[in-house]
Protein backbone atom coordinates (compact mmCIF):
# COMPACT_ATOMS: atom_id res chain seq x y z
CA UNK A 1 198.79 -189.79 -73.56
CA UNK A 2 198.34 -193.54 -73.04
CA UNK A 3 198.26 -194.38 -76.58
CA UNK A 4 201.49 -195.78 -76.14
CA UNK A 5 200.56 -198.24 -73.35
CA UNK A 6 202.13 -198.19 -70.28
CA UNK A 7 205.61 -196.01 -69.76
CA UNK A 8 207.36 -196.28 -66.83
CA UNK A 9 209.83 -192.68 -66.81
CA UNK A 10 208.89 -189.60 -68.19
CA UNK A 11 213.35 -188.08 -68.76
CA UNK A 12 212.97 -184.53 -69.41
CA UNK A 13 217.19 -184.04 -70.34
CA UNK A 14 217.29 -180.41 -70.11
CA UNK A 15 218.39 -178.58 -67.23
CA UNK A 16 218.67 -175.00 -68.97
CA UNK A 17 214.85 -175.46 -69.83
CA UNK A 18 213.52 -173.58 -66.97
CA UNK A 19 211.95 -169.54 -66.82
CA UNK A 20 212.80 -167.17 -67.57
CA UNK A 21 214.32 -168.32 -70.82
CA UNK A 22 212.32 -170.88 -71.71
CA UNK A 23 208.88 -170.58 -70.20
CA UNK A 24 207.94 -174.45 -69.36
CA UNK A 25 205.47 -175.22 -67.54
CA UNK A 26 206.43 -178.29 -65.21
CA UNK A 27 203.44 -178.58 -62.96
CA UNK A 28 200.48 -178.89 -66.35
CA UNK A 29 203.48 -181.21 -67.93
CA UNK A 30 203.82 -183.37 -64.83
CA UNK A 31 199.80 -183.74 -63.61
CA UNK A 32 198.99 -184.21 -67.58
CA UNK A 33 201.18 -186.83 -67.80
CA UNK A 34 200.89 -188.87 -64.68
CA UNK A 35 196.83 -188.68 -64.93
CA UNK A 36 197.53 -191.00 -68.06
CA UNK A 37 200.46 -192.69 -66.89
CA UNK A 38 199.44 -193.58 -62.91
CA UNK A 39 202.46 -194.68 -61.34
CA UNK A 40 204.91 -192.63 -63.90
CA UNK A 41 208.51 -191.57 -62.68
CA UNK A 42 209.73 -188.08 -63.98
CA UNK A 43 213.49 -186.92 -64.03
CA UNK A 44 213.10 -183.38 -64.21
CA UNK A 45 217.07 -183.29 -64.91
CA UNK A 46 219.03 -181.40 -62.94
CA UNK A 47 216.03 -179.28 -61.84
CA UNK A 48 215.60 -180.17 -58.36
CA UNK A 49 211.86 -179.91 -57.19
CA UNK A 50 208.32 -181.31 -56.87
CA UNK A 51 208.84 -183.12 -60.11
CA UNK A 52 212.25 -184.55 -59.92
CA UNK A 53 211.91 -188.78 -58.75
CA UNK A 54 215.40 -189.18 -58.79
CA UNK A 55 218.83 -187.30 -58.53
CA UNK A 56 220.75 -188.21 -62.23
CA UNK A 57 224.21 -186.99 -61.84
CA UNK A 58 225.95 -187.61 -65.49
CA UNK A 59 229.08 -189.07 -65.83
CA UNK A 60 230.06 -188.76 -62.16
CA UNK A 61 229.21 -191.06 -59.20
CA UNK A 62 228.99 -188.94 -55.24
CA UNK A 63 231.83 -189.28 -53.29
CA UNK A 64 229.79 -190.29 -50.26
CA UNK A 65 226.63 -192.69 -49.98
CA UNK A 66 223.55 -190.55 -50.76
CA UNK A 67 220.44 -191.22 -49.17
CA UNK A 68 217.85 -190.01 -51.71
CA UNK A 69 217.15 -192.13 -54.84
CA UNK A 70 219.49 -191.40 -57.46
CA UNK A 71 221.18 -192.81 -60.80
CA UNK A 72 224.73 -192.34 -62.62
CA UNK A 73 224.00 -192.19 -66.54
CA UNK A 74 227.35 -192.81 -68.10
CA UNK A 75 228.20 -194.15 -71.46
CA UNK A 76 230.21 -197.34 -71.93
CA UNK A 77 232.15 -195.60 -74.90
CA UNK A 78 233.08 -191.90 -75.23
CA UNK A 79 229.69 -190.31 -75.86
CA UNK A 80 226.35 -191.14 -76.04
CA UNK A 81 225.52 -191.14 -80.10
CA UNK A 82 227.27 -193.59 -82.25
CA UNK A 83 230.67 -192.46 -83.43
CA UNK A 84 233.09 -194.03 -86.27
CA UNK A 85 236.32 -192.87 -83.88
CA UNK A 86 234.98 -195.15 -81.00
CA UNK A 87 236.65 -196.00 -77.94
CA UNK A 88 235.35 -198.03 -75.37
CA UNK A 89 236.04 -197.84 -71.71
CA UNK A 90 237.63 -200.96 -69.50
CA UNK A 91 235.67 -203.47 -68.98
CA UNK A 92 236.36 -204.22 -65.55
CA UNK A 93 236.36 -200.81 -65.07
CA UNK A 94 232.75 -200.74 -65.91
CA UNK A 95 231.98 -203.44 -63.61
CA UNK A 96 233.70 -201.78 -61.04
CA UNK A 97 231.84 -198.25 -61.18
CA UNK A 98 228.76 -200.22 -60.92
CA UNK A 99 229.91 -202.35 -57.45
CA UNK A 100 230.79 -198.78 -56.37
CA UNK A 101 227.29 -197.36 -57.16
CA UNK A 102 225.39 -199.84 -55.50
CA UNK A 103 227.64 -199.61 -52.40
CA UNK A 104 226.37 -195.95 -52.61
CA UNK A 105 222.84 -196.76 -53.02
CA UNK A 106 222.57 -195.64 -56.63
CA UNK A 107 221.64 -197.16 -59.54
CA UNK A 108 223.89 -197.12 -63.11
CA UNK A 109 222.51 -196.66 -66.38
CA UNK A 110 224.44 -197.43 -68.96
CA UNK A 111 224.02 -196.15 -72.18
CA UNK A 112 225.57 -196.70 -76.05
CA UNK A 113 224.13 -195.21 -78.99
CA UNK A 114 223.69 -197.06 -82.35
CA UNK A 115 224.52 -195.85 -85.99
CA UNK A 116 222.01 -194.78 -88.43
CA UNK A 117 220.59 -198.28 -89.25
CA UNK A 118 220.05 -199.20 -85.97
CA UNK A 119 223.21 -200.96 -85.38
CA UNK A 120 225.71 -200.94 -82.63
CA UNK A 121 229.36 -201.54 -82.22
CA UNK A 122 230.82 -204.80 -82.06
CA UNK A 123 232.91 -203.72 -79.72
CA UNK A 124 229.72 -202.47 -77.60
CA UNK A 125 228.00 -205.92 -78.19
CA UNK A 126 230.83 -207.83 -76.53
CA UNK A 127 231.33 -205.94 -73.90
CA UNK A 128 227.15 -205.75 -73.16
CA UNK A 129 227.80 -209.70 -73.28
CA UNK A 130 230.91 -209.61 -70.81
CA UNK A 131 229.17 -207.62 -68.14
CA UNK A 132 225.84 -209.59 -68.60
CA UNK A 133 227.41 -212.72 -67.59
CA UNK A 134 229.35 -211.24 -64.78
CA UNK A 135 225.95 -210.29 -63.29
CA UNK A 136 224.37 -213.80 -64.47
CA UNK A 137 227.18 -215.13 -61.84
CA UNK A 138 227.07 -212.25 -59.18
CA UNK A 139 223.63 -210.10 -59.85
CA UNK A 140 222.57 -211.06 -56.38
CA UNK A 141 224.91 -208.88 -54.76
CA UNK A 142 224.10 -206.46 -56.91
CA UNK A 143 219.95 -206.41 -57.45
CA UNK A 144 217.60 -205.20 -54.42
CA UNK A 145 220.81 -204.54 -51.95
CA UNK A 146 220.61 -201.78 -49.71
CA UNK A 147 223.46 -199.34 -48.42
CA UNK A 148 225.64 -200.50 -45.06
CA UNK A 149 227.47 -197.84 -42.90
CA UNK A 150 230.79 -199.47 -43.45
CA UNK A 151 230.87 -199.68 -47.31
CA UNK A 152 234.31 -199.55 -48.36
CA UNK A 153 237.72 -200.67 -47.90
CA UNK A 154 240.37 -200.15 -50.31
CA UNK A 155 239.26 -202.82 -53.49
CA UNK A 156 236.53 -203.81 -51.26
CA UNK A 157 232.65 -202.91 -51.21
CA UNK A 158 230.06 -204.02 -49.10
CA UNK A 159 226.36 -203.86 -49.62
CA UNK A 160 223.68 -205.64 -47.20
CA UNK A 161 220.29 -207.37 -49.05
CA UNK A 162 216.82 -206.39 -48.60
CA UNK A 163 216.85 -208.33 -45.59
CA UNK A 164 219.51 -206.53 -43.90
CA UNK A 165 220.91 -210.26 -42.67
CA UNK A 166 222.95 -211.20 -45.83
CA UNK A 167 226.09 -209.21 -46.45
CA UNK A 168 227.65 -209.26 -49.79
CA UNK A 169 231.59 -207.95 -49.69
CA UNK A 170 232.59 -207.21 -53.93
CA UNK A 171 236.13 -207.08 -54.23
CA UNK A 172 237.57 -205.54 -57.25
CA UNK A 173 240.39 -207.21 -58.97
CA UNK A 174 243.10 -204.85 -60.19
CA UNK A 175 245.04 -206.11 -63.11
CA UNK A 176 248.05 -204.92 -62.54
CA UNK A 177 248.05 -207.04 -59.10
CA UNK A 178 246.14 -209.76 -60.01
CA UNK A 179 243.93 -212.19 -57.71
CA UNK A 180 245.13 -212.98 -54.29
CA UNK A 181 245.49 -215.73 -52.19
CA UNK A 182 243.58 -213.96 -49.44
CA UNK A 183 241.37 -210.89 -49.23
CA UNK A 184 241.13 -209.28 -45.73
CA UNK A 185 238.99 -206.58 -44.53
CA UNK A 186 237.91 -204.84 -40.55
CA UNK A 187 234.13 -205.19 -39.02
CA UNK A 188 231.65 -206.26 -41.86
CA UNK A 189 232.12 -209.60 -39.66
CA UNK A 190 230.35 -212.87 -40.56
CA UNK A 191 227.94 -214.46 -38.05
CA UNK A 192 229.61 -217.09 -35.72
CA UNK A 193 229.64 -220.54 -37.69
CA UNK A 194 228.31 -219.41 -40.91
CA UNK A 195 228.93 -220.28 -45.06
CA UNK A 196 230.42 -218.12 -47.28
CA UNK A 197 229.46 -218.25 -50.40
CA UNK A 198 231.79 -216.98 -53.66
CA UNK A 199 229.08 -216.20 -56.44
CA UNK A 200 231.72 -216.47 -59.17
CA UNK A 201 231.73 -220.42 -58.34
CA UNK A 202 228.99 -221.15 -56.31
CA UNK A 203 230.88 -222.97 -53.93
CA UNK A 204 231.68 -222.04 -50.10
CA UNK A 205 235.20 -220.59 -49.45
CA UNK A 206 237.24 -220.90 -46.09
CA UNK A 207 237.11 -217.84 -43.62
CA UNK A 208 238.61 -216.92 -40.36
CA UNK A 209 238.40 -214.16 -38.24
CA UNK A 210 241.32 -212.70 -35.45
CA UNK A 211 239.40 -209.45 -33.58
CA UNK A 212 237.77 -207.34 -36.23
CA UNK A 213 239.95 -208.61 -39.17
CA UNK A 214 238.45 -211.36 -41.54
CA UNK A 215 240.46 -213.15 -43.77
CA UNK A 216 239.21 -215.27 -46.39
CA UNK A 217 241.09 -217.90 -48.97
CA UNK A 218 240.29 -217.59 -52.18
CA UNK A 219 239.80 -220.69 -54.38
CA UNK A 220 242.77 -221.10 -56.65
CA UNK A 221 240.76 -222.10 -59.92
CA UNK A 222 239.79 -218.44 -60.19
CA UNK A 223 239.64 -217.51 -64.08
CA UNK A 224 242.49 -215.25 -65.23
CA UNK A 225 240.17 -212.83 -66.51
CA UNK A 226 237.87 -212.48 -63.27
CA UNK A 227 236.23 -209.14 -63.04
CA UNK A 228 235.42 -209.04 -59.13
CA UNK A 229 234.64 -211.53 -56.31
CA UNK A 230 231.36 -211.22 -54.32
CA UNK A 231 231.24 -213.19 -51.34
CA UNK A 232 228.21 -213.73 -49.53
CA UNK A 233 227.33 -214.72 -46.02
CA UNK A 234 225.34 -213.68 -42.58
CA UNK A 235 226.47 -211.06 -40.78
CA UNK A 236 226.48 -210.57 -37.04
């Protein structure tokens, strides 16, 4: 129908519905519904076919880049409907997943689910607010990026802009270590003479480079409680 205006994904979340126990038929479903909704994505979950837009692997992310449009779905607690026993997954590790999906050429939904008056956790609220201005700071390593060969080394992930000239390197902070003077990484290198750019601050940072290893400084007025540093800059 197009009673409801316009609706961009049609998420069939099912993959046992399928003959011959359940006789559905995908092909009347899918040409019904995109006649009224022109331009309508289907997820046919888990049923890979004609009507499938995108590969949704839950809860997991690929070990390797995939080439194919696809999407994580994963929960920010421990299950998708709202529960009274609720416990919420690391921050940073959130962030983290979602650095690592990009790198891979996905896309992460993340999902909580609210209680019976429409409300969510505080504790979802906060973190929601945590990761939003993380990506207020960093989203443009993160929106309209495309995969690069070289993608990941150790903490670090690289991902290359729709232009294919910027290259954004996301380092993820581990706790335990906490932030370094220097990060260092192999290839990935910056163009002769150019700026980079940390996102967390805005500001240019120093950088070297001695054969294929680049070495940046990082800026000592880091926050305590940084999530990850995206550097920016041209690439070779």
């Amino acid at each position: 129908t197009s009673n409801y205006g316009k609706i961009d994904i049609l998420w069939l979340d099912g993959g046992q519905v399928r003959p011959p126990s359940m006789d559905i038929d995908m092909p009347k479903i899918a040409t019904m519904a995109k006649k009224n909704q022109p331009g309508l994505i289907i997820v046919d979950r888990t049923v890979h076919g004609k009507y499938e837009n995108y590969q949704t692997p839950e809860g997991e992310v690929p070990h390797e880049q995939i080439n194919h449009p696809w999407e994580t779905c994963m929960t920010i607690g421990n299950g998708w409907g709202y529960k009274k026993n609720y416990k919420l997954k690391p921050i940073d590790s959130v962030v983290h997943l979602l650095i690592e999906i990009v790198a891979k050429g996905g896309n992460l939904l993340l999902g909580t689910g609210p209680d019976g008056n429409g409300n969510f956790h505080p504790e979802d609220v906060t973190a929601f607010k945590i990761i939003g201005e993380w990506m207020k700071k960093n989203g443009a390593a993160i929106y309209g990026t495309r995969t690069t060969p070289d993608y990941h080394q150790g903490n670090i992930w690289f991902n290359v802009a729709k232009d294919q000239i910027v290259m954004n390197a996301i380092y993820c902070i581990d706790k335990k270590q906490g932030i370094p003077e220097t990060i260092s990484w192999n290839g990935n290198i910056p163009k002769k003479g150019a700026k980079m750019k940390l996102l967390e601050t805005g500001k240019n940072v120093k950088w070297k480079v001695n054969g294929d290893k680049v070495t940046v400084e990082v800026p000592k007025n880091i926050r305590i409680d940084a999530i990850a540093l995206a550097f920016q800059y041209q690439k070779t």
